[in-house]
N, C-alpha and C. Protein backbone atom coordinates (compact mmCIF):
# COMPACT_ATOMS: atom_id res chain seq x y z
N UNK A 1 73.22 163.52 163.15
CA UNK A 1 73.95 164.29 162.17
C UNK A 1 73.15 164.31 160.88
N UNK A 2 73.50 165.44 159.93
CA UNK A 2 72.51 165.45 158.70
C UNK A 2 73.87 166.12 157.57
N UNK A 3 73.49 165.20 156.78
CA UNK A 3 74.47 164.97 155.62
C UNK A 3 73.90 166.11 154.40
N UNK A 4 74.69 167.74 154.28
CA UNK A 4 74.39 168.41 153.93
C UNK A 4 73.53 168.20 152.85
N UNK A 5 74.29 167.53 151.79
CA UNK A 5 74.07 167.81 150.20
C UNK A 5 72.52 166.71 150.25
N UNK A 6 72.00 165.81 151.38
CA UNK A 6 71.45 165.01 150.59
C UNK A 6 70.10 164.91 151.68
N UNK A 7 70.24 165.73 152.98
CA UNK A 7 69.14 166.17 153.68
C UNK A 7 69.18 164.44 154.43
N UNK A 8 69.51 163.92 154.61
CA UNK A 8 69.92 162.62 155.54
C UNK A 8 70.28 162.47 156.87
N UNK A 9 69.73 162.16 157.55
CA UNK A 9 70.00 162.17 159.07
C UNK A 9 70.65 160.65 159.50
N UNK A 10 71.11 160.49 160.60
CA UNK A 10 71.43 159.60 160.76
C UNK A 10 72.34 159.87 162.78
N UNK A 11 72.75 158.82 163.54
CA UNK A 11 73.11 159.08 164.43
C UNK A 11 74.13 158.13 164.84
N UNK A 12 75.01 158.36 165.87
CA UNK A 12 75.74 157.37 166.28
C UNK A 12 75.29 157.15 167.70
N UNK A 13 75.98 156.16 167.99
CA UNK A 13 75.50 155.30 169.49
C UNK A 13 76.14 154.31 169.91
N UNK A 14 76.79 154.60 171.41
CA UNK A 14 77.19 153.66 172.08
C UNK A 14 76.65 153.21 173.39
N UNK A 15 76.62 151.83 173.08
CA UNK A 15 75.51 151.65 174.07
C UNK A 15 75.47 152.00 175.58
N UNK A 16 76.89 151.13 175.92
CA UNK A 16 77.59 151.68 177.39
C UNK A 16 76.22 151.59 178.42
N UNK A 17 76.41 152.80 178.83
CA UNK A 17 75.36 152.85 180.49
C UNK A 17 74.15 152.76 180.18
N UNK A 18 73.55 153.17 179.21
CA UNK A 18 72.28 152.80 178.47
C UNK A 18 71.41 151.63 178.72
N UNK A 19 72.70 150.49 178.96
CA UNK A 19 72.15 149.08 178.75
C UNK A 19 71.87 148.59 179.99
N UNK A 20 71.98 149.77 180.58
CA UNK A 20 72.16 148.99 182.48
C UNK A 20 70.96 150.20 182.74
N UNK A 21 70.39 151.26 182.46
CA UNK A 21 69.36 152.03 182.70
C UNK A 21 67.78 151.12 183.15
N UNK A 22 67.30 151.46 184.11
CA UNK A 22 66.20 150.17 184.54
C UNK A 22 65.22 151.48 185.58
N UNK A 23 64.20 150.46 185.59
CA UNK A 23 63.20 151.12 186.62
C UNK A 23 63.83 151.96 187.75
N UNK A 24 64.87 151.13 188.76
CA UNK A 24 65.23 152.02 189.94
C UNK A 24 66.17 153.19 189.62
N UNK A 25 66.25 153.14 188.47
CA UNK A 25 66.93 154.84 188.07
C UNK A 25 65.74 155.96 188.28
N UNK A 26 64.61 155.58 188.24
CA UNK A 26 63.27 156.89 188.14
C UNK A 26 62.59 156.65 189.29
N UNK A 27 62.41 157.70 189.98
CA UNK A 27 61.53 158.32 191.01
C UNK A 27 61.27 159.28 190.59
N UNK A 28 59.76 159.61 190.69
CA UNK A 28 58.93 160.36 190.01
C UNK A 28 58.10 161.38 191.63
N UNK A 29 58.52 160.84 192.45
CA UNK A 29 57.74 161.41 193.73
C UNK A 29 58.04 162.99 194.34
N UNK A 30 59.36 163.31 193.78
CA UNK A 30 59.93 164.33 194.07
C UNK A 30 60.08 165.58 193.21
N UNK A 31 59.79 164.77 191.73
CA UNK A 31 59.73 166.07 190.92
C UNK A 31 58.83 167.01 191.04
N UNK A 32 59.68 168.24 190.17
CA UNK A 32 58.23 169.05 189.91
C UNK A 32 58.39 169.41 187.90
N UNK A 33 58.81 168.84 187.78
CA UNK A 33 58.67 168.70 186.13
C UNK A 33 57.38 168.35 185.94
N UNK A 34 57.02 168.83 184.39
CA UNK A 34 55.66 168.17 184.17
C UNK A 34 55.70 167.46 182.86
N UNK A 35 57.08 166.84 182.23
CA UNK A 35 56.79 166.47 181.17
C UNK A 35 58.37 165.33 181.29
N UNK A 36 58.13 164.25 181.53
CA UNK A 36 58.96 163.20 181.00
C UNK A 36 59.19 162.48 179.73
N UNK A 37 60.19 162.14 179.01
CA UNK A 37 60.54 162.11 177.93
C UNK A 37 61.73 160.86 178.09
N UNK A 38 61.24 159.98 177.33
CA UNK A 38 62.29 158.94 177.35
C UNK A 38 62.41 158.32 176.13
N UNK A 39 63.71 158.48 175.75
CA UNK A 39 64.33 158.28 174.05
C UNK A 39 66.24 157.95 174.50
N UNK A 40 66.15 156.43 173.50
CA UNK A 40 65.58 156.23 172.68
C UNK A 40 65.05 154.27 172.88
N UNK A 41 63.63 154.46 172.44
CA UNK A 41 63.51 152.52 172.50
C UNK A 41 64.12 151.86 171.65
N UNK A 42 64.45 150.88 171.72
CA UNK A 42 65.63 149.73 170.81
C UNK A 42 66.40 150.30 171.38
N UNK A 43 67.20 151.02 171.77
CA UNK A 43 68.92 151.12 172.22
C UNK A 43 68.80 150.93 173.47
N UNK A 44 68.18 150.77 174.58
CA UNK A 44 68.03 150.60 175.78
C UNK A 44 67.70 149.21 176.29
N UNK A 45 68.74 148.90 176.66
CA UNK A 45 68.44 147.23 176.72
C UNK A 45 67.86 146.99 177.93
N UNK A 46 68.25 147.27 179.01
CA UNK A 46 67.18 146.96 179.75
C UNK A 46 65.49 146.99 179.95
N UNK A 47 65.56 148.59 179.62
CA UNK A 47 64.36 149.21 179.66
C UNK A 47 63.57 148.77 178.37
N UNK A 48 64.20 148.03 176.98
CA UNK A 48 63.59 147.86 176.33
C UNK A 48 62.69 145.73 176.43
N UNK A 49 63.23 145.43 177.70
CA UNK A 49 63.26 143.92 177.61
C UNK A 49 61.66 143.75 177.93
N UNK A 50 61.55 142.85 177.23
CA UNK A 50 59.79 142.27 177.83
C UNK A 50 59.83 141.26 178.75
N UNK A 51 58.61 141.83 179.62
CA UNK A 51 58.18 140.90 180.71
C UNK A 51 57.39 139.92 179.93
N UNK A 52 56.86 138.80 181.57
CA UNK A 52 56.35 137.83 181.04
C UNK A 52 54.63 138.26 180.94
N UNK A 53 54.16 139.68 181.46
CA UNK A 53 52.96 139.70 180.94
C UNK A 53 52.56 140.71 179.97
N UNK A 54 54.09 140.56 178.93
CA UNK A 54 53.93 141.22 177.75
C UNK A 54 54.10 143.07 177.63
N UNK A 55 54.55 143.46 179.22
CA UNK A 55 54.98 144.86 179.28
C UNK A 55 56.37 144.73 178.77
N UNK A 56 56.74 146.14 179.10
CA UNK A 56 58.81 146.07 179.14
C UNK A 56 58.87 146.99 179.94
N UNK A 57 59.87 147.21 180.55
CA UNK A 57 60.37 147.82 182.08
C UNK A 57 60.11 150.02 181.39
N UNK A 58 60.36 150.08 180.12
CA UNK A 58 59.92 151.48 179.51
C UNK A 58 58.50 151.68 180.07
N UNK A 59 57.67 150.71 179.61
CA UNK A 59 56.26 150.85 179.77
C UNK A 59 56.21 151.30 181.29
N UNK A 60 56.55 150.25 182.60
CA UNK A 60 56.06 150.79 183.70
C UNK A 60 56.69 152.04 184.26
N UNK A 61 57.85 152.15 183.95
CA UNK A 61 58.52 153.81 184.38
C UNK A 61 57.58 154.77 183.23
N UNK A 62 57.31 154.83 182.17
CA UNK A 62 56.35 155.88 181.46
C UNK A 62 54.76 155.91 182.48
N UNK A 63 54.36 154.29 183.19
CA UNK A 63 53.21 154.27 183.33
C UNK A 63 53.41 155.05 185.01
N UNK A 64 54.10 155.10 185.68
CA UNK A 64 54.66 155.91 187.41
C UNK A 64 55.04 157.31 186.68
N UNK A 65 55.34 157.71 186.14
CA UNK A 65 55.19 158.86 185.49
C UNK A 65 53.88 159.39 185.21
N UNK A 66 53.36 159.08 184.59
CA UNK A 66 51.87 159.26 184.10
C UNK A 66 51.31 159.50 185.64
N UNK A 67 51.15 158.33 186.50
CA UNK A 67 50.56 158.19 187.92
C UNK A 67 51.24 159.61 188.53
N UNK A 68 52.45 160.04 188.57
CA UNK A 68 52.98 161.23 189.01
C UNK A 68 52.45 162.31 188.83
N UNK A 69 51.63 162.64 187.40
CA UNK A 69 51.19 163.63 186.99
C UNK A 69 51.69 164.05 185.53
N UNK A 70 53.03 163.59 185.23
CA UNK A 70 53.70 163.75 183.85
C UNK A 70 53.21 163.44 182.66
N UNK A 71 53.43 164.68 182.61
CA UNK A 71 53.06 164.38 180.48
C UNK A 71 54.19 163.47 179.68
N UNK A 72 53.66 162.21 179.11
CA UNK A 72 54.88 161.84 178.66
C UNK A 72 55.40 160.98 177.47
N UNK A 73 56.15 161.23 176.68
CA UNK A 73 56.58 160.99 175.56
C UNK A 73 58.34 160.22 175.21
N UNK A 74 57.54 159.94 174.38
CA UNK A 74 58.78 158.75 173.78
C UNK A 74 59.15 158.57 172.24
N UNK A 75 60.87 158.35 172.30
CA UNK A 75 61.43 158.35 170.77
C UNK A 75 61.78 157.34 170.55
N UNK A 76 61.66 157.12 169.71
CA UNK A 76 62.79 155.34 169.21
C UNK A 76 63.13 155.26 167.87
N UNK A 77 63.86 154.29 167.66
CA UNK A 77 64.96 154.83 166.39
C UNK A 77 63.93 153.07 165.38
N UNK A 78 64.01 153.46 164.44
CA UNK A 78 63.78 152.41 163.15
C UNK A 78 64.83 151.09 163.61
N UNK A 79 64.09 150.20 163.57
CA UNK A 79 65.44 149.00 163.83
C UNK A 79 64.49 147.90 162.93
N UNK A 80 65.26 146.68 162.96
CA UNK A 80 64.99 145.46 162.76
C UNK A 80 64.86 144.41 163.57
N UNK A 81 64.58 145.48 164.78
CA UNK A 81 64.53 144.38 166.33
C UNK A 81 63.85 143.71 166.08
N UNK A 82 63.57 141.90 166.07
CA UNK A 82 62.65 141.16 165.95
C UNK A 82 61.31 141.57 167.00
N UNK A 83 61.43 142.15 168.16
CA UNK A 83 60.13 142.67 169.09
C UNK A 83 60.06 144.20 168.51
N UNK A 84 60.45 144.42 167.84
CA UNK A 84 60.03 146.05 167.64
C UNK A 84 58.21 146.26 167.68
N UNK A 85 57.75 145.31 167.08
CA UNK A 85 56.10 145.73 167.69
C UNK A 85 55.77 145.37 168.55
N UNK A 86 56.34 144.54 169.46
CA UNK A 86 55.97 144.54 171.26
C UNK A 86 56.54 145.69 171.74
N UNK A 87 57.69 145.77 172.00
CA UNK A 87 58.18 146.95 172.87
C UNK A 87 57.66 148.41 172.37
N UNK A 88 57.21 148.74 171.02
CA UNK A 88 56.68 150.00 170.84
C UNK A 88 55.40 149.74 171.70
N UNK A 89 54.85 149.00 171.10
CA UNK A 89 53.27 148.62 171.61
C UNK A 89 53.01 148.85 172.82
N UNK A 90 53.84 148.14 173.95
CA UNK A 90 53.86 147.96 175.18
C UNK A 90 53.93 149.69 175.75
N UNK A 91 54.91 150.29 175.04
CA UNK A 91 54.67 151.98 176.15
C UNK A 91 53.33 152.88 175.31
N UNK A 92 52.78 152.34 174.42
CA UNK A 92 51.76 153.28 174.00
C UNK A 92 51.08 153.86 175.17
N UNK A 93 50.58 152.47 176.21
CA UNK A 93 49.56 153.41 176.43
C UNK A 93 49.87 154.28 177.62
């Protein structure tokens, strides 16, 4: 939402099914899309959790995407997550 008079954006969010979203939700073998898009990081609790060799479950569904052929991009919202520079980090590449 954007707050006329003062050009301010802002959004609401409930977490709900979000938090249960994980790798076996994506198969990538069947599409024919060419551009995957996954938003938003920090609100996705699963997909945002780190492994123990420093990925998070975003990273390898962006990285089977990529292997698929997909162009692919990602949003995430400003937080104060104490990992906010792991979990961005982790889907860069």
């Amino acid at each position: 939402m954007t707050v006329i008079g003062s050009g301010r954006r802002t959004f609401f969010h409930q977490l709900g099914a979000n938090a249960l979203l994980g790798e076996e939700h994506f198969d990538f073998s069947r599409t024919q899309a060419k551009i995957f898009h996954l938003g938003y990081l920090m609100l996705l609790s699963e997909m945002d959790r780190l492994l123990e060799d420093g990925r998070t479950i975003a990273s390898r569904v962006l990285e089977a995407a990529q292997r698929a052929g997909l162009l692919t991009s990602v949003d995430l919202v400003s937080s104060t997550y104490p990992e906010f520079r792991q979990i961005t980090a982790a889907a860069l590449p």
